[in-house]
Protein backbone atom coordinates (compact mmCIF):
# COMPACT_ATOMS: atom_id res chain seq x y z
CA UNK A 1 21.99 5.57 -21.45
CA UNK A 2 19.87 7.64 -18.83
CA UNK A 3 15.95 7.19 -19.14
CA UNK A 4 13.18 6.97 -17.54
CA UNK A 5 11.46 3.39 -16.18
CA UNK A 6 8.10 2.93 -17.50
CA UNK A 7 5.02 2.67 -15.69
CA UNK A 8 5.49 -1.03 -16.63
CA UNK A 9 9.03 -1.44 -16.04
CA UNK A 10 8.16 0.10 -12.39
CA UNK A 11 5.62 -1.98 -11.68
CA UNK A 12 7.71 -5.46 -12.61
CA UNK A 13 10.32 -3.77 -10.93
CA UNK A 14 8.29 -3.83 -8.07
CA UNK A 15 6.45 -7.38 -8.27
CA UNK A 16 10.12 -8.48 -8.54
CA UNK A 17 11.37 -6.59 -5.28
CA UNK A 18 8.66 -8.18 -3.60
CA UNK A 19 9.11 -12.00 -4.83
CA UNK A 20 13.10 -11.59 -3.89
CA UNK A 21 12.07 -10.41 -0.26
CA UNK A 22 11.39 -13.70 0.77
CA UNK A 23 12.82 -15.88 -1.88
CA UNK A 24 15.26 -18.50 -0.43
CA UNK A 25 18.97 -19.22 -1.63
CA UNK A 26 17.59 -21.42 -4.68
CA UNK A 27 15.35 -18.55 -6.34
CA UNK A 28 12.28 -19.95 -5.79
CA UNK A 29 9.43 -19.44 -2.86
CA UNK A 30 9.17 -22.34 -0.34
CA UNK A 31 5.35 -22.72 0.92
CA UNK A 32 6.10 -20.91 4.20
CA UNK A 33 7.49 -17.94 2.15
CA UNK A 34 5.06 -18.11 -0.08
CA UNK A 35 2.04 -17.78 2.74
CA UNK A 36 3.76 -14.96 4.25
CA UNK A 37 3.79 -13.07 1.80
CA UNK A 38 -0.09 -13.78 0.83
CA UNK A 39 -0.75 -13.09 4.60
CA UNK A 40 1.80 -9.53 4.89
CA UNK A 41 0.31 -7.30 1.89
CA UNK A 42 -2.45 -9.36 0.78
CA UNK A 43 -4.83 -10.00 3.34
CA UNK A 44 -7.82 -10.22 1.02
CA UNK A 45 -6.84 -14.06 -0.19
CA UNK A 46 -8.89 -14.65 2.97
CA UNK A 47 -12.20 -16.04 2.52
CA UNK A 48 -14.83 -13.92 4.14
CA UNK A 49 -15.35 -16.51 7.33
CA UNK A 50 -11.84 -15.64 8.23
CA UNK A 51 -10.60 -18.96 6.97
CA UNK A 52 -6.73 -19.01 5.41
CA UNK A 53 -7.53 -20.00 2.23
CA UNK A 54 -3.32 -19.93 1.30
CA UNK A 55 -3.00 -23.58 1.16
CA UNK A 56 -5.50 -23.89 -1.82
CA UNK A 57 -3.85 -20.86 -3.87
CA UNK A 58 -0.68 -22.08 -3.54
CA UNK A 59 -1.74 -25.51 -4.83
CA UNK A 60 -2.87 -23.53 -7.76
CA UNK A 61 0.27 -21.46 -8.52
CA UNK A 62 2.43 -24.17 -7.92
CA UNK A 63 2.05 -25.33 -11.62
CA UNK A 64 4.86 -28.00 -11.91
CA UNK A 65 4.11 -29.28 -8.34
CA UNK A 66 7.73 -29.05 -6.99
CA UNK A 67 6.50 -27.78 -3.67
CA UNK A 68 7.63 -24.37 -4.43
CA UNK A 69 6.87 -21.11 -6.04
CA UNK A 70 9.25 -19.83 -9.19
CA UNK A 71 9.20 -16.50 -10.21
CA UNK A 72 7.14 -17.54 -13.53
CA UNK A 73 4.54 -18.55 -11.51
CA UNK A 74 4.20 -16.18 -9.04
CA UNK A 75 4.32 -13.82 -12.06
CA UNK A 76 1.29 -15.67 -13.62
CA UNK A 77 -0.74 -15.27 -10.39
CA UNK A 78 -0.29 -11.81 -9.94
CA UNK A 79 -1.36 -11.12 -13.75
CA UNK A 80 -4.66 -13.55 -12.74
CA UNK A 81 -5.20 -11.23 -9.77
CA UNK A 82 -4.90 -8.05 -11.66
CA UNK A 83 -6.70 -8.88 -14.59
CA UNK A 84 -9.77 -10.02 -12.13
CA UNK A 85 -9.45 -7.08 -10.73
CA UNK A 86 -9.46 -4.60 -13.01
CA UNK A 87 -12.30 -2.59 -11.98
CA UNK A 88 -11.16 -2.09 -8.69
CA UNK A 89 -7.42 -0.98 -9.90
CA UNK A 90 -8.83 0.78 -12.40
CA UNK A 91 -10.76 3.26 -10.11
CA UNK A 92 -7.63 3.43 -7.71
CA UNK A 93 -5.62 4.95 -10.44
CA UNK A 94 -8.47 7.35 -11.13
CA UNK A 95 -8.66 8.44 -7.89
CA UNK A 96 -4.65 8.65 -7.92
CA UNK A 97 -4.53 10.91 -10.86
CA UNK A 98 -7.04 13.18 -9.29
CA UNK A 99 -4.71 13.69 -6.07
CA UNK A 100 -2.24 15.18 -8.57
């Protein structure tokens, strides 16, 4: 079977490809990992003095308090993220489908 991906299936595709960057050898994120990659392509978890704010977030994701981030819950973060920021994704892809 040849197809297309979806839109959706692209973008989990994606979310995925960026969680197994820097997953370690156990499939989950370890706190260091987990920083880095708020720090690399999200630099907006940074409060507005400049302050790090990575060690609170990952308090929050870190739902079963192992000390580590599994791909559920770095799932569930990213959905929180996107859904709070709707309005700002929602005029990127407008401004994407223009450029076509």
């Amino acid at each position: 079977m040849n197809r297309d991906l979806s839109g959706l299936e692209i973008a989990l595709g994606a979310m995925f490809g960026v969680y197994m960057s820097k997953q370690g050898e156990d499939g989950k994120l370890s706190k260091q990992a987990f920083l880095e990659l708020l720090n690399e392509p999200l630099p907006s978890f940074k409060k507005g003095d400049g302050r790090d704010i990575g060690e609170e977030i990952f308090q929050g994701v870190d739902l079963n308090q192992d000390g580590s981030i599994e791909f559920k819950e770095f799932a569930l973060m990213m959905a929180g993220y996107a859904a709070g920021s709707y309005e700002t994704l929602q005029k990127l892809m407008k401004e994407m489908n223009k450029k076509k």
